[in-house]
Protein backbone atom coordinates (compact mmCIF):
# COMPACT_ATOMS: atom_id res chain seq x y z
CA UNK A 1 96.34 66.91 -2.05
CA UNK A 2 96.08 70.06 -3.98
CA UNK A 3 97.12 73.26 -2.31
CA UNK A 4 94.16 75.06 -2.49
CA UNK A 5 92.06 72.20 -0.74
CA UNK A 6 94.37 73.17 2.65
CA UNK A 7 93.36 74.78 5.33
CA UNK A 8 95.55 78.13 7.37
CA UNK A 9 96.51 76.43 10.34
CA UNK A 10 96.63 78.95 13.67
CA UNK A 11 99.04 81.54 14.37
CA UNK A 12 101.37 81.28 15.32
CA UNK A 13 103.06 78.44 13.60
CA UNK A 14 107.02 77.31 12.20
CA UNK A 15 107.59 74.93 9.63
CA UNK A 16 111.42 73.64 9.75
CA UNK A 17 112.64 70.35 8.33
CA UNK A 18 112.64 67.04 10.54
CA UNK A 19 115.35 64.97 8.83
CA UNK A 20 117.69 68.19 7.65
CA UNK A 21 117.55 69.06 11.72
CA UNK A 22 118.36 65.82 12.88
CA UNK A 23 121.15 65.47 10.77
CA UNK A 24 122.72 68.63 11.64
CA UNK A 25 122.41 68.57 15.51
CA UNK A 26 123.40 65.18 14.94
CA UNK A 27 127.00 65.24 13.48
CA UNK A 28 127.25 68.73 15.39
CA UNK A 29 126.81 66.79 18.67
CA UNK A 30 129.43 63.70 17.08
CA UNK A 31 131.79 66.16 15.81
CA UNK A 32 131.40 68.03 18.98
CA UNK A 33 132.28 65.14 21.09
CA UNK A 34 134.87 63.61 18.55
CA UNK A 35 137.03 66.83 19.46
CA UNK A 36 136.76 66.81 22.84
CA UNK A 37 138.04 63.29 22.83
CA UNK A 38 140.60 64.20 20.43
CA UNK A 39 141.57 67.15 22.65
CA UNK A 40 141.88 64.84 25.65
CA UNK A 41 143.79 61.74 24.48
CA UNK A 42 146.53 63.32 21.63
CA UNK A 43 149.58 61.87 22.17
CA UNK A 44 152.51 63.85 24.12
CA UNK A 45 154.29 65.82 21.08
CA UNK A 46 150.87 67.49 21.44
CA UNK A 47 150.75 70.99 23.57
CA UNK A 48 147.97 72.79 25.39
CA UNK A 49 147.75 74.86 22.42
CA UNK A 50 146.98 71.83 19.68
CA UNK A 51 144.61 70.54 22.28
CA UNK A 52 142.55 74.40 22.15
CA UNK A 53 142.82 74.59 18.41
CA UNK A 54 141.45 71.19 17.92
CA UNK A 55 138.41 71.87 20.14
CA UNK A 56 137.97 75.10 18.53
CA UNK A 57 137.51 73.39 15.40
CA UNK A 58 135.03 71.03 16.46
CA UNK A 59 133.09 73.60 17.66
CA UNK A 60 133.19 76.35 14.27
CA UNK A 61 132.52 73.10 12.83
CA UNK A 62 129.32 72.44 14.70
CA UNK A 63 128.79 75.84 14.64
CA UNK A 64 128.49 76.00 11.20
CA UNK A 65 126.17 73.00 11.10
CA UNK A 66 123.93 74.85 13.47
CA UNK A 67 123.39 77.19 10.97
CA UNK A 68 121.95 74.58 8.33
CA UNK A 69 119.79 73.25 11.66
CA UNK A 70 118.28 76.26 12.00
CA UNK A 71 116.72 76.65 9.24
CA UNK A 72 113.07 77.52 9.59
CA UNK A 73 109.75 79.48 8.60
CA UNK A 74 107.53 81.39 11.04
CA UNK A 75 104.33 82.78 10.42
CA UNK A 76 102.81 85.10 12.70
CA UNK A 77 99.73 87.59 12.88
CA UNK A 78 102.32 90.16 11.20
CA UNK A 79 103.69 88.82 8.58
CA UNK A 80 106.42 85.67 8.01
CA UNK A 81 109.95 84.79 8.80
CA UNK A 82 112.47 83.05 6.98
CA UNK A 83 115.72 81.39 8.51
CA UNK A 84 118.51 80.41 6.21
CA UNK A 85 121.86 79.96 7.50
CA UNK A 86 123.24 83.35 7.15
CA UNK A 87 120.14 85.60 6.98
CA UNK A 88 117.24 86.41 8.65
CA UNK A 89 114.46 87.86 6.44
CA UNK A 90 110.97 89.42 8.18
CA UNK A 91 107.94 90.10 5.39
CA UNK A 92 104.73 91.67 6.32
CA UNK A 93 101.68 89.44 4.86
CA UNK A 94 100.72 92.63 2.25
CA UNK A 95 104.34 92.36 1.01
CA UNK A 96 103.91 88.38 0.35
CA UNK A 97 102.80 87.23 -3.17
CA UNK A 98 103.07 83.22 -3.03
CA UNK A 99 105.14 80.46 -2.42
CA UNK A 100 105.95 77.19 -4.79
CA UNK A 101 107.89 73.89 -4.54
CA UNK A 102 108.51 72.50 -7.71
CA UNK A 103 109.62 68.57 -8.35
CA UNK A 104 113.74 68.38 -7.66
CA UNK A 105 114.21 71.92 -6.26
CA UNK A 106 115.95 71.51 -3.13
CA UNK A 107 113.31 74.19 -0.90
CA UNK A 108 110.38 75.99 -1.70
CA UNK A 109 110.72 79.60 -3.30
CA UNK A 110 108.38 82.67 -1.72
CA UNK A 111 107.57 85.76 -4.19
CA UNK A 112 106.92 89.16 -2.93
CA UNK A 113 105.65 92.20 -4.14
CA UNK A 114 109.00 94.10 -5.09
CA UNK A 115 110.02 90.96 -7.51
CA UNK A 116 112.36 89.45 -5.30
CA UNK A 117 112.07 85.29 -4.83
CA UNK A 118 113.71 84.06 -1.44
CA UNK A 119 114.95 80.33 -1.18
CA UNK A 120 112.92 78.89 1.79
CA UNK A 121 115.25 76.36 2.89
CA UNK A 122 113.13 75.60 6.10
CA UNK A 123 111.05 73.54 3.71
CA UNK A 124 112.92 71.00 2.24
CA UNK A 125 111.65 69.56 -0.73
CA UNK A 126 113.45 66.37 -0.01
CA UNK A 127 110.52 65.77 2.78
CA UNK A 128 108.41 65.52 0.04
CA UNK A 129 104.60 65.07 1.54
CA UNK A 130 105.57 67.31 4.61
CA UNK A 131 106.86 69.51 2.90
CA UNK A 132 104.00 69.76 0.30
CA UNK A 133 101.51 70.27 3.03
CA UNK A 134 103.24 73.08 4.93
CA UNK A 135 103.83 74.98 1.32
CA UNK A 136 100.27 74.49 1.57
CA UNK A 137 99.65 75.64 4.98
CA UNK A 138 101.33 78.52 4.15
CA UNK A 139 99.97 79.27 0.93
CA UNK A 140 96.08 79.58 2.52
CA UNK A 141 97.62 81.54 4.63
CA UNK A 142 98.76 83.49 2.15
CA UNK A 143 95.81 83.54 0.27
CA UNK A 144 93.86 84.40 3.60
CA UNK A 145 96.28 87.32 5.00
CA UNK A 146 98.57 88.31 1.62
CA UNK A 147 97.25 91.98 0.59
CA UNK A 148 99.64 91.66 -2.64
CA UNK A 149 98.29 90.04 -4.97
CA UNK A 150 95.66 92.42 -7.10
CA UNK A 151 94.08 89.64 -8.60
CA UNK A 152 91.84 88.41 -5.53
């Protein structure tokens, strides 16, 4: 399926990875409940205070995997979103120029107009034909809404 034979699906619409998600909240939620156990049954040369760090740990540690789980891309009449795990980036549709996922690159790539190239890791190239068709998805829309690109 070639990108330009896709269709803009209706706003608004997120594209996040299934697996990457799953895998996150998963150990999160293990981890998570690994130190709570932990906290509860440590042996007697334990204190209160071991007990709190440990569950503290568990949860910067889920915490952190959060981060990776949230991971996502939102498109909306405006413009688009993208989640990675420590930023939040908002683009208006005119400053948009395309987006690409290339064989073995971990996530897609988005251009925009001032030259930079942000890492979309909400669309994991290691889903490879879901992936492909929502950097389609979003590249009609692109196409449809983008302002950018002079060439059109």
């Amino acid at each position: 399926m070639s990108p330009e034979s896709v269709s803009p699906p209706p706003l608004p619409v997120v594209w996040r990875p299934k697996s990457g998600r799953i895998v996150a909240y998963g150990f999160a939620g293990v981890i998570t409940l690994g130190a709570i156990l932990m906290a509860i049954f440590l042996p007697a040369p334990f204190t209160p205070a071991d007990r709190i760090g440990m569950l503290v740990l568990g949860l910067l540690i889920a915490g952190a995997l959060h981060l990776l789980g949230r991971c996502r891309v939102e498109a909306d009449e405006r413009g688009i979103t993208v989640v990675n795990p420590l930023r939040v980036r908002r683009y208006e549709w005119a400053e948009v120029l395309g987006v690409t996922l290339t064989d073995h690159e971990p996530w897609a790539k988005i251009d925009f107009a001032d030259g930079i190239t942000v890492g979309a890791m909400g669309l994991q190239g290691s889903e490879k034909k879901r992936t492909t068709r929502q950097v389609g998805e979003l590249a009609a829309l692109i196409r449809e809404r983008g302002e950018a690109d002079e060439a059109r």
